[in-house]
PDB file of N, CA and C in Angstrom:
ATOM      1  N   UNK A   1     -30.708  -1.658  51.731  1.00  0.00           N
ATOM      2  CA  UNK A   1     -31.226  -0.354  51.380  1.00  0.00           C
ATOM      3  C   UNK A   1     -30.526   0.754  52.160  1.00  0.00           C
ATOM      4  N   UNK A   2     -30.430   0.559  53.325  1.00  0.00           N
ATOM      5  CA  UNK A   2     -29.151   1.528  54.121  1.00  0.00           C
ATOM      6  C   UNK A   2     -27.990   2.251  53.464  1.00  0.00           C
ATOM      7  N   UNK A   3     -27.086   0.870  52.628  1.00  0.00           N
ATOM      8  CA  UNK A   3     -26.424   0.876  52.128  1.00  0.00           C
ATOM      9  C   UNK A   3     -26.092   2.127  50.793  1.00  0.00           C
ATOM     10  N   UNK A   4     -27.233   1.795  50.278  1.00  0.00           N
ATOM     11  CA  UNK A   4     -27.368   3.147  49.208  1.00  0.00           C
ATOM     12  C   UNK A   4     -27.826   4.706  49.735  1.00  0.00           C
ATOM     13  N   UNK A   5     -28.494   4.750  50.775  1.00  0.00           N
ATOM     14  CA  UNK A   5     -28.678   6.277  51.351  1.00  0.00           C
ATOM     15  C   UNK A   5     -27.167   6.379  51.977  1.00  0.00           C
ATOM     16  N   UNK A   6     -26.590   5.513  52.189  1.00  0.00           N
ATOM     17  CA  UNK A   6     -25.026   6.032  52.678  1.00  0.00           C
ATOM     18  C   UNK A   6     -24.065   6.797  51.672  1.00  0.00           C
ATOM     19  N   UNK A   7     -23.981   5.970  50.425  1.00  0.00           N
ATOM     20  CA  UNK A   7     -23.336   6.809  49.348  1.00  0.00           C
ATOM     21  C   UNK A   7     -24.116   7.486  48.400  1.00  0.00           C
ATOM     22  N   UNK A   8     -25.213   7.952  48.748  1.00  0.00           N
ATOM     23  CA  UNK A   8     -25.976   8.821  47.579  1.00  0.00           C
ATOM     24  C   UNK A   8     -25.814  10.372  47.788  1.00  0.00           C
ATOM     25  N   UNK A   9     -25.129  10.922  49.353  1.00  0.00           N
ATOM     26  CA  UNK A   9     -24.812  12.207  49.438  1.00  0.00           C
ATOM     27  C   UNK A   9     -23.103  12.612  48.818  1.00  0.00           C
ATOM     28  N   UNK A  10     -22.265  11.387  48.519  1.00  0.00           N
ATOM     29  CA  UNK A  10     -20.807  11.257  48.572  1.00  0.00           C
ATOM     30  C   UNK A  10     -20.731  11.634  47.320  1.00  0.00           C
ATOM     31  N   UNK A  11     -19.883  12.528  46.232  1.00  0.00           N
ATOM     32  CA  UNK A  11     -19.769  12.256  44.990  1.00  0.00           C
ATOM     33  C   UNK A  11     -18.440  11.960  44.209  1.00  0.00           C
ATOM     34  N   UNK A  12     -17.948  10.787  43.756  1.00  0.00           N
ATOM     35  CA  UNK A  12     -16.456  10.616  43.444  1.00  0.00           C
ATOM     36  C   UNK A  12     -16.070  11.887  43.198  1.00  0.00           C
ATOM     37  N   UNK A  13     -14.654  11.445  43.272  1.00  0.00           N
ATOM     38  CA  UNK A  13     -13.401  12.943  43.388  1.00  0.00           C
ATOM     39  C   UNK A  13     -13.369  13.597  41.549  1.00  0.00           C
ATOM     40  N   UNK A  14     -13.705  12.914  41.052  1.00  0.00           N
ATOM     41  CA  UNK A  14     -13.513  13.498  39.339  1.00  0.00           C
ATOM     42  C   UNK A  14     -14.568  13.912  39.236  1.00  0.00           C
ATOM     43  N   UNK A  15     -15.521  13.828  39.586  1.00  0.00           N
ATOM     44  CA  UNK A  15     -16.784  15.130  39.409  1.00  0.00           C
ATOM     45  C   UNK A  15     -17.032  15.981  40.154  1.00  0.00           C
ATOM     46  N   UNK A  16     -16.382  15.426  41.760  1.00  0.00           N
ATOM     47  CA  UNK A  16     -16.254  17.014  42.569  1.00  0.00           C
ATOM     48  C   UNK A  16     -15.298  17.905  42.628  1.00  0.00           C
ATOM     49  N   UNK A  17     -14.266  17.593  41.580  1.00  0.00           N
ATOM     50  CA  UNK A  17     -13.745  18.839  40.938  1.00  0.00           C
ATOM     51  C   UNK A  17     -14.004  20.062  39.887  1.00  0.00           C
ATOM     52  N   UNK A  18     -14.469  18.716  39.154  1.00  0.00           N
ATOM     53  CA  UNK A  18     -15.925  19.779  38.058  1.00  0.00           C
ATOM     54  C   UNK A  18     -16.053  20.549  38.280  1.00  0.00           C
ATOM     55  N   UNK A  19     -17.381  20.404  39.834  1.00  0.00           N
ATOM     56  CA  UNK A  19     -18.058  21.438  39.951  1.00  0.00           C
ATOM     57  C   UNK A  19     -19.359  21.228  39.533  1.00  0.00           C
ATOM     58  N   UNK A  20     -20.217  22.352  39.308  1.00  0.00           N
ATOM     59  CA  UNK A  20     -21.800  22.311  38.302  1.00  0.00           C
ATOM     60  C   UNK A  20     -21.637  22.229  37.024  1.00  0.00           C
ATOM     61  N   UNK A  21     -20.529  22.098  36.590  1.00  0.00           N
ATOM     62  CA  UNK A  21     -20.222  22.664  34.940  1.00  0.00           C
ATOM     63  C   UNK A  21     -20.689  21.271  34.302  1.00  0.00           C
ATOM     64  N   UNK A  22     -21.256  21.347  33.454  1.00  0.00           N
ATOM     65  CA  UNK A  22     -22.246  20.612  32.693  1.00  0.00           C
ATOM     66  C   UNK A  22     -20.965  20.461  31.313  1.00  0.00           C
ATOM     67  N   UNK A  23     -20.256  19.019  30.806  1.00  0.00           N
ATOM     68  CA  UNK A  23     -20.001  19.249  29.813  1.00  0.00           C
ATOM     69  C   UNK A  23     -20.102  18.279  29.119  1.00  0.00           C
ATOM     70  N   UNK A  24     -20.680  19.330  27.765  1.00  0.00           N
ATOM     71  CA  UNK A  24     -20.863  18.600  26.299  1.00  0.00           C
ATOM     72  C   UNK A  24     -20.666  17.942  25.525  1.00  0.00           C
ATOM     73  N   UNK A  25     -20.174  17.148  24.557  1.00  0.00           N
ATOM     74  CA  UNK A  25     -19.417  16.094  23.893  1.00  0.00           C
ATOM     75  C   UNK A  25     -19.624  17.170  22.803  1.00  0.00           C
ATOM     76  N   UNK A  26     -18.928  17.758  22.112  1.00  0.00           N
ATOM     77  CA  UNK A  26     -18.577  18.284  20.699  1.00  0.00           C
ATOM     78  C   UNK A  26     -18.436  18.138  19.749  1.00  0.00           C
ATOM     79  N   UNK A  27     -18.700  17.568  18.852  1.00  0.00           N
ATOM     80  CA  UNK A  27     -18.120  17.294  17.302  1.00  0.00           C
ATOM     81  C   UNK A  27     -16.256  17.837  17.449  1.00  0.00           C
ATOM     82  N   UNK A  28     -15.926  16.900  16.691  1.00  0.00           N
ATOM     83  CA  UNK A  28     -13.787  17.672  16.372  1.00  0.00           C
ATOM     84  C   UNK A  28     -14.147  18.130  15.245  1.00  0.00           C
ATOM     85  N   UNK A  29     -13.464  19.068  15.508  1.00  0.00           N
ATOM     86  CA  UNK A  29     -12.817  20.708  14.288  1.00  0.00           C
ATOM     87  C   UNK A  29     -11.840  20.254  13.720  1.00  0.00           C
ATOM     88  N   UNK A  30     -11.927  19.827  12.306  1.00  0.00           N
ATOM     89  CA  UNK A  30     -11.476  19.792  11.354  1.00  0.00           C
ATOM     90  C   UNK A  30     -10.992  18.460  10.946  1.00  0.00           C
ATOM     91  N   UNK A  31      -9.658  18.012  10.477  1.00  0.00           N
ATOM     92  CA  UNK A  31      -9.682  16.431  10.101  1.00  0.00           C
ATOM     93  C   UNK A  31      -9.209  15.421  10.917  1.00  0.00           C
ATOM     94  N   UNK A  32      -9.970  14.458  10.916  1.00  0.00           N
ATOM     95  CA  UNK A  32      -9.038  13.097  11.982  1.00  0.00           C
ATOM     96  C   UNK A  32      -7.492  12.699  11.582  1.00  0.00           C
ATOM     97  N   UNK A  33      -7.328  12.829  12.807  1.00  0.00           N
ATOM     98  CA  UNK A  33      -6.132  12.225  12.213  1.00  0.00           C
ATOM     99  C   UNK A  33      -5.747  11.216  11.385  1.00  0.00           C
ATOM    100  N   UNK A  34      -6.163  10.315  12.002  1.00  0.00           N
ATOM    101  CA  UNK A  34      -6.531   8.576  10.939  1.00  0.00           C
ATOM    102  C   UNK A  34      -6.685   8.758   9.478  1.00  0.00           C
ATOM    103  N   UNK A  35      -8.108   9.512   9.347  1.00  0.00           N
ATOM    104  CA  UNK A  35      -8.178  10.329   7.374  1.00  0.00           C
ATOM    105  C   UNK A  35      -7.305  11.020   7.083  1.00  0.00           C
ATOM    106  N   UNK A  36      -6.107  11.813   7.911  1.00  0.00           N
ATOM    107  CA  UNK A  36      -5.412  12.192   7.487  1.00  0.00           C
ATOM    108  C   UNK A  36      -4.044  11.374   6.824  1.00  0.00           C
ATOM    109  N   UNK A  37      -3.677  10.471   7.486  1.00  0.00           N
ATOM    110  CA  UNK A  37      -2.437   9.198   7.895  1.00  0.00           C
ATOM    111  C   UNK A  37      -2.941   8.671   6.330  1.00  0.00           C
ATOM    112  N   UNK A  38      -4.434   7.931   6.387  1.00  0.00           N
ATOM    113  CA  UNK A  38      -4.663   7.519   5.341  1.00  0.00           C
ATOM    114  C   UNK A  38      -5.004   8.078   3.988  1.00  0.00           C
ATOM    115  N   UNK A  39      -5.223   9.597   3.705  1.00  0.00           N
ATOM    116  CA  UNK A  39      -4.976  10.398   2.647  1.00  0.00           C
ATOM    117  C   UNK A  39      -3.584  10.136   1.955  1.00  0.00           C
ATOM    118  N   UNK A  40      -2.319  10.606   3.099  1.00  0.00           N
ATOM    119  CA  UNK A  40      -1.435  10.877   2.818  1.00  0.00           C
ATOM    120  C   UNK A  40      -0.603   9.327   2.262  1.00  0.00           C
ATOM    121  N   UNK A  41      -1.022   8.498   2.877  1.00  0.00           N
ATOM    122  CA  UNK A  41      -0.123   6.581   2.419  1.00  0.00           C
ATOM    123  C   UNK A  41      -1.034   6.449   1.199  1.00  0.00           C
ATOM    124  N   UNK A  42      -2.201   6.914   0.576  1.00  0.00           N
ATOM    125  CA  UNK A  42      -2.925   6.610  -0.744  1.00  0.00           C
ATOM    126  C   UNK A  42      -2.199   7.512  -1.234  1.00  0.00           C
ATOM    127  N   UNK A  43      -1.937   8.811  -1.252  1.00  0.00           N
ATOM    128  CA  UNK A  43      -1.502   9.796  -2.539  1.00  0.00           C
ATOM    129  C   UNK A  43      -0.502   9.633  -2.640  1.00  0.00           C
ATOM    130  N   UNK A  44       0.976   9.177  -1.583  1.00  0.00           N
ATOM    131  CA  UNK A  44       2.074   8.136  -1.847  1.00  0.00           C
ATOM    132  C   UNK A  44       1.886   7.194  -3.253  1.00  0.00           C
ATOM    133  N   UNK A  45       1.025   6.035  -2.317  1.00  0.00           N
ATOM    134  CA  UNK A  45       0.902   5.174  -3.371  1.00  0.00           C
ATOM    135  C   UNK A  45       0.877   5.631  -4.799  1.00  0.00           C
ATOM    136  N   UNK A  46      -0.258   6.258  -5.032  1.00  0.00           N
ATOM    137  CA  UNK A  46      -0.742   6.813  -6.333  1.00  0.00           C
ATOM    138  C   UNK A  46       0.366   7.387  -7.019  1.00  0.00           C
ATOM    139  N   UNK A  47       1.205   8.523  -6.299  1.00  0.00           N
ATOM    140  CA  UNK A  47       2.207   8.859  -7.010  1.00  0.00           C
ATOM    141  C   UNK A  47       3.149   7.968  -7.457  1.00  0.00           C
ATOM    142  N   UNK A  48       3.429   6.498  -6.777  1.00  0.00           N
ATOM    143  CA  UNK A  48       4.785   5.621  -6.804  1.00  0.00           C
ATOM    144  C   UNK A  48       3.584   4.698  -8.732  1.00  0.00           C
ATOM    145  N   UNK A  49       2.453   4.877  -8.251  1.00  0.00           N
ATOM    146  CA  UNK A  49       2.462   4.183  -9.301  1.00  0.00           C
ATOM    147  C   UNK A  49       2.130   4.438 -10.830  1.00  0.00           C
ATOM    148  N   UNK A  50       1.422   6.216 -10.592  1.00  0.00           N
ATOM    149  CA  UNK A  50       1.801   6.500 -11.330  1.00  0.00           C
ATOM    150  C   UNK A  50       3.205   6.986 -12.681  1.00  0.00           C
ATOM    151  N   UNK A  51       4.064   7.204 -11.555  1.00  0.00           N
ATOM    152  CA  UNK A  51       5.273   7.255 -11.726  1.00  0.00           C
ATOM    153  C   UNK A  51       5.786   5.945 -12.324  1.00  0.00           C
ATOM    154  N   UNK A  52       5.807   4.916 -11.892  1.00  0.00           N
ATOM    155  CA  UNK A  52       6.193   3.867 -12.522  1.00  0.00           C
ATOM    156  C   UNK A  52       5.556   3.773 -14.162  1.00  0.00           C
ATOM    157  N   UNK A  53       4.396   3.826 -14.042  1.00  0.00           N
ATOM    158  CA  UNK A  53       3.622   4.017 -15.924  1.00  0.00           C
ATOM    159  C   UNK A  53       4.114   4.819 -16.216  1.00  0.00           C
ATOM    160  N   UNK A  54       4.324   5.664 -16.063  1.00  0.00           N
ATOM    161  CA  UNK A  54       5.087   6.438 -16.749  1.00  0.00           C
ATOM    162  C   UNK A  54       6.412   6.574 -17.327  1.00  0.00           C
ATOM    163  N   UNK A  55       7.395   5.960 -16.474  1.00  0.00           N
ATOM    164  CA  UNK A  55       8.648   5.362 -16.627  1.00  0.00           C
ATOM    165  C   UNK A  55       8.300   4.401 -17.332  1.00  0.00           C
ATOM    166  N   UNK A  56       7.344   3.848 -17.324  1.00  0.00           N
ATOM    167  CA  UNK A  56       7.456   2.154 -18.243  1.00  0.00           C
ATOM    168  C   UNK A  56       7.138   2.682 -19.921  1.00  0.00           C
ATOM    169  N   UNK A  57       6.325   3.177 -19.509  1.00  0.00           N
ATOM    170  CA  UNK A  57       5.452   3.581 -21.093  1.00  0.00           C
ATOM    171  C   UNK A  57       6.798   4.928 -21.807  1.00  0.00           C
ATOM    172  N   UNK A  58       7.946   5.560 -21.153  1.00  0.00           N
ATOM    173  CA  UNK A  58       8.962   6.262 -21.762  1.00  0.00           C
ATOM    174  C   UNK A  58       9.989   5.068 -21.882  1.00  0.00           C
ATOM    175  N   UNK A  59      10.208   4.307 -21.443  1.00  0.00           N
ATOM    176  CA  UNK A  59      11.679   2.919 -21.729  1.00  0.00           C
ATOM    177  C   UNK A  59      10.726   2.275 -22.851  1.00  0.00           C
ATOM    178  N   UNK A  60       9.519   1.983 -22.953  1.00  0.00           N
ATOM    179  CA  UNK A  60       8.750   0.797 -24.266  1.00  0.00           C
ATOM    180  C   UNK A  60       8.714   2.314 -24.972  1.00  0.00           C
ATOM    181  N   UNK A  61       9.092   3.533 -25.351  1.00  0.00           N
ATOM    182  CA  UNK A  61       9.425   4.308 -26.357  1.00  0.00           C
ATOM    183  C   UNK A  61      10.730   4.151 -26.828  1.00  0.00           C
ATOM    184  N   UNK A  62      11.513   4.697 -25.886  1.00  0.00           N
ATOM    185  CA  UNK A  62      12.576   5.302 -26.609  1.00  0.00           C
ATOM    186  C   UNK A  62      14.336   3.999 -26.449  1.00  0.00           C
ATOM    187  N   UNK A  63      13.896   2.861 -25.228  1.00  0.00           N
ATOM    188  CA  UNK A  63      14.654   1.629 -25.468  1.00  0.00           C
ATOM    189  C   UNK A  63      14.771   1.327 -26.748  1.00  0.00           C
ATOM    190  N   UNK A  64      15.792   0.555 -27.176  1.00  0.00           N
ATOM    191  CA  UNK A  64      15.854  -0.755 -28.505  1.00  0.00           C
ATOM    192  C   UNK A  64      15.810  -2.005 -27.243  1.00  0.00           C
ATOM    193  N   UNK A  65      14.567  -2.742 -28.505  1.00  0.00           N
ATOM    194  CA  UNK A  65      14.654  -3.971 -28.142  1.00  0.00           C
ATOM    195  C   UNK A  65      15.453  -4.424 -27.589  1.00  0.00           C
ATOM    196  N   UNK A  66      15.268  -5.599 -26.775  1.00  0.00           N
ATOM    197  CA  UNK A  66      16.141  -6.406 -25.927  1.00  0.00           C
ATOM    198  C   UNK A  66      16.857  -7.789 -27.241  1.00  0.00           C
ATOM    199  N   UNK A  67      18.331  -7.782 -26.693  1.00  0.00           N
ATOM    200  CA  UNK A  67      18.519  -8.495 -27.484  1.00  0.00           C
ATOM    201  C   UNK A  67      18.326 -10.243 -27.235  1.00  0.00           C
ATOM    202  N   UNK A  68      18.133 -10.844 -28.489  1.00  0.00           N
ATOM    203  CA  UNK A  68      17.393 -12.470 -27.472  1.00  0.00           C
ATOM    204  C   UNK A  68      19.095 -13.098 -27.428  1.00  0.00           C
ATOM    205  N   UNK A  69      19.294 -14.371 -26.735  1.00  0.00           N
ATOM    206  CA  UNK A  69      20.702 -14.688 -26.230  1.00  0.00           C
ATOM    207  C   UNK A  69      21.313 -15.748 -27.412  1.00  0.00           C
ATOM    208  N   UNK A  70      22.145 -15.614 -27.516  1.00  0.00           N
ATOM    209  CA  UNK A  70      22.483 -16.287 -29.119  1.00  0.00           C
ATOM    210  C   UNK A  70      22.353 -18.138 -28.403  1.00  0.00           C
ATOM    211  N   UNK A  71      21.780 -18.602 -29.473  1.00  0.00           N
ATOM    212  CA  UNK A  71      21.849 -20.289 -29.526  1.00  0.00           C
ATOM    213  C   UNK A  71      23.102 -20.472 -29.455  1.00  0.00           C
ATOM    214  N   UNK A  72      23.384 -21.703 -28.662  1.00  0.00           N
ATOM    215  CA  UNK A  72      24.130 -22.129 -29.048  1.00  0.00           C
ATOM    216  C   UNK A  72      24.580 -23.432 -29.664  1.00  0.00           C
ATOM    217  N   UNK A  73      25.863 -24.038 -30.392  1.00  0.00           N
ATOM    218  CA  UNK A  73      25.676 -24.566 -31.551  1.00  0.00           C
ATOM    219  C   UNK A  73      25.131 -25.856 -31.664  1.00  0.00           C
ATOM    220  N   UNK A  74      25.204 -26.439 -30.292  1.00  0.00           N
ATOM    221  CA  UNK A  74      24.656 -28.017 -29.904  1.00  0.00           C
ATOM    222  C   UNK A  74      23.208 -27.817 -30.122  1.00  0.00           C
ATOM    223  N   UNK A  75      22.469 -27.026 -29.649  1.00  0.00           N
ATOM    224  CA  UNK A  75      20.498 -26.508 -29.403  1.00  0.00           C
ATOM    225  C   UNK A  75      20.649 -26.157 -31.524  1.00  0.00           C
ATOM    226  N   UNK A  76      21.365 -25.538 -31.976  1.00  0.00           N
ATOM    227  CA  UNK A  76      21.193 -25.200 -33.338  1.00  0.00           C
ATOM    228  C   UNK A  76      21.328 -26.480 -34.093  1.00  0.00           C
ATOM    229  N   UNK A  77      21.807 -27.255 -33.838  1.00  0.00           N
ATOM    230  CA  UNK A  77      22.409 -29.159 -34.294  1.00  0.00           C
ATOM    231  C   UNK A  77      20.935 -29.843 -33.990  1.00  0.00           C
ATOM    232  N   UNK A  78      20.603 -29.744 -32.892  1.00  0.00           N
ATOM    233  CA  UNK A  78      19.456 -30.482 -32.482  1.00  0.00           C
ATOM    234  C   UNK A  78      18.151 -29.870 -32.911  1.00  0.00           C
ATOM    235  N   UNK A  79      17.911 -28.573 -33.158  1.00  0.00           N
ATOM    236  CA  UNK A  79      16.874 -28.222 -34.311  1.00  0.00           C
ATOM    237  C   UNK A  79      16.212 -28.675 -35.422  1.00  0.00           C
ATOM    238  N   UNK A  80      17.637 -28.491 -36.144  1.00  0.00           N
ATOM    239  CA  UNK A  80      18.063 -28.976 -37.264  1.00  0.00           C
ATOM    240  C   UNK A  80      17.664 -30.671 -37.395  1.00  0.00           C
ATOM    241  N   UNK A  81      17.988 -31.805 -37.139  1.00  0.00           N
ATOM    242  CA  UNK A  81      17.615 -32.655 -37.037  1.00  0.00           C
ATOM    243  C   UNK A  81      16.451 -33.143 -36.496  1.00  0.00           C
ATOM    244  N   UNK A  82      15.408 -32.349 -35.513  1.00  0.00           N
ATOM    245  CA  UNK A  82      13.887 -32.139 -35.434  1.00  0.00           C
ATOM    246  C   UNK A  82      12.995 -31.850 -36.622  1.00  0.00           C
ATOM    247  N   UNK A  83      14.202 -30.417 -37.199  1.00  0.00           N
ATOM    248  CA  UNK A  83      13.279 -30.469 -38.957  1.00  0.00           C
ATOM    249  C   UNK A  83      13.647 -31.498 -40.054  1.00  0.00           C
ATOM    250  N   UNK A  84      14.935 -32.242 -39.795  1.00  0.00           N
ATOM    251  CA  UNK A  84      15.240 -33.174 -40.595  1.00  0.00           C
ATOM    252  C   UNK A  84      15.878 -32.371 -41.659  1.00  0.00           C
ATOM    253  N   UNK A  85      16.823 -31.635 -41.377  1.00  0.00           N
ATOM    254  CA  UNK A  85      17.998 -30.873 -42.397  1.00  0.00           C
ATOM    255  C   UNK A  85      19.018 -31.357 -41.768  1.00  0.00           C
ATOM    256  N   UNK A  86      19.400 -32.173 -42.671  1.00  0.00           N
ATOM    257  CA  UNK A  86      21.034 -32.671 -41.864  1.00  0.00           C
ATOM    258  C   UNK A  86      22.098 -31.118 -41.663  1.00  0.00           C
ATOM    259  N   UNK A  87      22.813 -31.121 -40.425  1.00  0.00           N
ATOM    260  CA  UNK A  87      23.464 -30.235 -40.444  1.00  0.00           C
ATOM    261  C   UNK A  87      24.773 -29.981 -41.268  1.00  0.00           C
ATOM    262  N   UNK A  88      25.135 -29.418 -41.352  1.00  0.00           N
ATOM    263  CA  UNK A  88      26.703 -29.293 -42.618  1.00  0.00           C
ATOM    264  C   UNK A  88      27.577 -29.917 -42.143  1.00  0.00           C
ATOM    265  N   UNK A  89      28.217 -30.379 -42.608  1.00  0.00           N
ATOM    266  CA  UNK A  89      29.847 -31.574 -42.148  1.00  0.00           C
ATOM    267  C   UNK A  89      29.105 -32.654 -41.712  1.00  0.00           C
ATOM    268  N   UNK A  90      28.446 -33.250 -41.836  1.00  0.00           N
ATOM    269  CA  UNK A  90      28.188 -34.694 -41.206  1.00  0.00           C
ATOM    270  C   UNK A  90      27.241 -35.387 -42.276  1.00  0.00           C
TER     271      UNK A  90
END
């Protein structure tokens, strides 16, 4: 019990600079940073993907079809004999 009437007149060095000044915890003025960081990487996003529909849905307008890759004549032989049409020359 000594022990504590010894340091109860002493007051650490970061509050006896203070002083009496009493201070408040405040609400922050205006936006966090964090909501801000994360506003700005969503309306990114949004733009990259809107942008992309949009590019997609103008190429499925104004593209021509893709062309498909021509058979070739061995896969056209072996068709042919799946449907049972003999192929020509043989």
């Amino acid at each position: 019990m000594a022990e504590e009437s010894d340091f109860a007149d002493k007051v650490p060095p970061s509050f006896y600079e203070m002083g009496n000044k009493i201070i408040y915890e405040t609400e922050a003025k205006g936006l966090n940073p964090g909501l801000i960081v994360l506003l700005v990487v969503v309306g990114l996003l949004l733009i990259f993907l809107v942008g992309n529909y949009v590019l997609y849905s103008y190429a499925q307008k104004t593209l021509p079809p893709r062309k498909k890759k021509p058979v070739s004549k061995k896969k056209m032989k072996r068709e042919r004999l799946k449907q049972g049409v003999s192929a020509p020359g043989e």
